[in-house]
Protein backbone atom coordinates (compact mmCIF):
# COMPACT_ATOMS: atom_id res chain seq x y z
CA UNK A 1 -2.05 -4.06 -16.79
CA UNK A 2 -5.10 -3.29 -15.24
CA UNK A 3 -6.66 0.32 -14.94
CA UNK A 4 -5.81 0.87 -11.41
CA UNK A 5 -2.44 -0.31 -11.92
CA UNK A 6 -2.31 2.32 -14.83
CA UNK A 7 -3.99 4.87 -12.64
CA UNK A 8 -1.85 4.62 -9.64
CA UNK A 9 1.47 4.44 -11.76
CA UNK A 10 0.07 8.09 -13.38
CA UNK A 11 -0.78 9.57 -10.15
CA UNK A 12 2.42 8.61 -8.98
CA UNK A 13 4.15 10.42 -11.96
CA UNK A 14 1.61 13.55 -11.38
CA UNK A 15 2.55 14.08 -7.76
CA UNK A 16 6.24 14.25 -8.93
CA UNK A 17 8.04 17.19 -10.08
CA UNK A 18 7.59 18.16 -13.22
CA UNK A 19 9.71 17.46 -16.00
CA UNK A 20 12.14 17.35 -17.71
CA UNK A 21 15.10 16.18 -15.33
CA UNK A 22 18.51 16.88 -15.78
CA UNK A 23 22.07 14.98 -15.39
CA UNK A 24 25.00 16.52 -14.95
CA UNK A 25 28.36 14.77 -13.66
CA UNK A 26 29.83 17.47 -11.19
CA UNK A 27 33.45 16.63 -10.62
CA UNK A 28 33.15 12.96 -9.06
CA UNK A 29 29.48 13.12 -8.64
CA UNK A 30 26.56 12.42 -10.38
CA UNK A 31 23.61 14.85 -9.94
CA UNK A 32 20.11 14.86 -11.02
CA UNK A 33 18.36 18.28 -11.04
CA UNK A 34 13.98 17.86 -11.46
CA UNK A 35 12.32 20.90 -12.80
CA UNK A 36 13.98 22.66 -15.83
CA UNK A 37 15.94 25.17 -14.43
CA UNK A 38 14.70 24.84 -10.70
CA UNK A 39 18.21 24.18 -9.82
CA UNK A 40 16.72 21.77 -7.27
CA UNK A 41 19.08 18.61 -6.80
CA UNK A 42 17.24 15.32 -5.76
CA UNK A 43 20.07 13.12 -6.02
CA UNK A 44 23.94 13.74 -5.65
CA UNK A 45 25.67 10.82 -5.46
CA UNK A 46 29.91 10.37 -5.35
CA UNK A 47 31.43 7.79 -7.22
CA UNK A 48 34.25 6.48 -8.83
CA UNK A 49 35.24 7.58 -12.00
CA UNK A 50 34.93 3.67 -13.69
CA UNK A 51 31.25 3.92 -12.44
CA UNK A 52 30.70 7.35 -14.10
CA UNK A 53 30.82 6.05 -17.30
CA UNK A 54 28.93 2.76 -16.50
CA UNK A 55 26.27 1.16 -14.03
CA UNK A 56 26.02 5.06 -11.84
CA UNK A 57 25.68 6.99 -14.57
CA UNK A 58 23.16 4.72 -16.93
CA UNK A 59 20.89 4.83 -13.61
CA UNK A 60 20.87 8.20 -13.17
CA UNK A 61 20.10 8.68 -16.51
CA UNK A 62 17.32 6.51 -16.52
CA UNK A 63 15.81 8.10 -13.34
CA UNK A 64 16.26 11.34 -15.05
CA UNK A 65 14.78 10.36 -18.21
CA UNK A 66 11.76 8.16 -16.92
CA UNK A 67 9.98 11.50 -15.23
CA UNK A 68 9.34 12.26 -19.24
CA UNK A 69 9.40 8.35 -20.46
CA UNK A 70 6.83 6.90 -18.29
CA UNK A 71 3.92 9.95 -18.60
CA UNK A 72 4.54 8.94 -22.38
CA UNK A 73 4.36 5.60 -22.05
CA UNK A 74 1.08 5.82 -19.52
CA UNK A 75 -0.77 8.04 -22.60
CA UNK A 76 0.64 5.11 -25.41
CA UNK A 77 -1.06 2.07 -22.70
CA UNK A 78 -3.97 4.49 -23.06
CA UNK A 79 -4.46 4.86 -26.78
CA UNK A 80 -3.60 1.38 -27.04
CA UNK A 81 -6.11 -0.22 -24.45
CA UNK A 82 -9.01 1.96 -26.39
CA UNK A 83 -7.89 1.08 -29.73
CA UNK A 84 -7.80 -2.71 -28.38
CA UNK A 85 -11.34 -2.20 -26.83
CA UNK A 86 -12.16 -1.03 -30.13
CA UNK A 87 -11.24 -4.15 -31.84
CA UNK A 88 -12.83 -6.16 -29.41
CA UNK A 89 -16.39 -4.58 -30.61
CA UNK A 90 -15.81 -5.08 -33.90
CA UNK A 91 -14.66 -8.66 -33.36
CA UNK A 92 -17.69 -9.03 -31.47
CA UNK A 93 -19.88 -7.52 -34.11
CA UNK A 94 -18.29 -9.84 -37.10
CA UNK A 95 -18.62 -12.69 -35.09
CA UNK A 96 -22.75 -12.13 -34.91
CA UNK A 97 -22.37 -11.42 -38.61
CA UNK A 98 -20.25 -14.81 -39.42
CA UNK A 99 -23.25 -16.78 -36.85
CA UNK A 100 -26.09 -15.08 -39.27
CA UNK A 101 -24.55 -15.82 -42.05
CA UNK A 102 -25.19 -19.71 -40.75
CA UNK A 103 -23.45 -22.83 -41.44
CA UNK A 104 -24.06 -26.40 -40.47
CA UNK A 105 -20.19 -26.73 -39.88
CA UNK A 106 -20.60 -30.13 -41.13
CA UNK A 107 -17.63 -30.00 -43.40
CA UNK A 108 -15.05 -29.41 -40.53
CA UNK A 109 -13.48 -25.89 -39.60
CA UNK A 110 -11.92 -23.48 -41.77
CA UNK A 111 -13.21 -25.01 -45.02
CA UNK A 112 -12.05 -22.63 -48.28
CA UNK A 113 -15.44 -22.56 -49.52
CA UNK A 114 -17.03 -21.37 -46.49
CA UNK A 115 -17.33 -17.74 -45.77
CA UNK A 116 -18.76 -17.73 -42.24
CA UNK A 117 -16.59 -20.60 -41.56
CA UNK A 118 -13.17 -18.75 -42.90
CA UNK A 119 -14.54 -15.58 -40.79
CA UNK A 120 -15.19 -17.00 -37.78
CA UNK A 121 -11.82 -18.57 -37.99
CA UNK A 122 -9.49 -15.04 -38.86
CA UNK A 123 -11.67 -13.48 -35.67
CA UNK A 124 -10.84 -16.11 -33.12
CA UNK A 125 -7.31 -15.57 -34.66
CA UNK A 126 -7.49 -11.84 -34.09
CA UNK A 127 -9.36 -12.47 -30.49
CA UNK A 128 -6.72 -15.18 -29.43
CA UNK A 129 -9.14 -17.94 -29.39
CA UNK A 130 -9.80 -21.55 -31.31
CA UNK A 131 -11.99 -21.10 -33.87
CA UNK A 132 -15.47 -22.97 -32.77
């Protein structure tokens, strides 16, 4: 996901009415109220009492729920994409380390006995890349 993809999904969630939302099943009907207490219904739907209990009523839940799930999950992408850009620096600063630390590679890759070798290896592991 790309940060304008991450920033237009959270500016999406900010224009909306805060949260939390709130289901209720109102005689035949499914309703979701936005804004704790606002008594504000955005979506009132009739339906069948076999749909109550199944498809209807799991999607209004999940409407309801996502205006608090997906703020939550937009901060977790966040911490996760710095603590991955962290990585990626230290990656990047082990792998000038491991290239100091020389080695004629003329035994092959990965060889036990080689430290720079074995280290260059477990970072283009950790990077997703063949070792060179």
């Amino acid at each position: 996901m790309t940060d304008d993809e991450l920033k237009a999904i959270e500016e999406r969630c900010e224009k909306a009415t805060e949260g939390p939302w709130d289901v209720e099943a109102v005689s035949n009907a499914c309703r979701v109220t936005i804004g704790k207490g606002s008594g504000k219904v955005i979506l009132a739907r009739a339906c069948p009492p076999q749909l109550q209990e199944e498809e209807t009523w799991s999607n209004v839940k999940f409407m309801a729920a996502a205006r608090t799930d997906v703020p939550a999950l937009i901060e977790e992408v966040k911490r996760l994409k710095a603590k991955v850009s962290a990585l990626q620096e230290i990656i990047e600063k082990a792998q000038a380390i491991a290239d100091r630390l020389g080695c004629s590679d003329a035994h092959g890759p990965e060889n036990p006995m080689c430290d720079p070798c074995l280290l260059r290896a477990a970072l283009a592991k950790l990077d997703g890349k063949e070792a060179k």
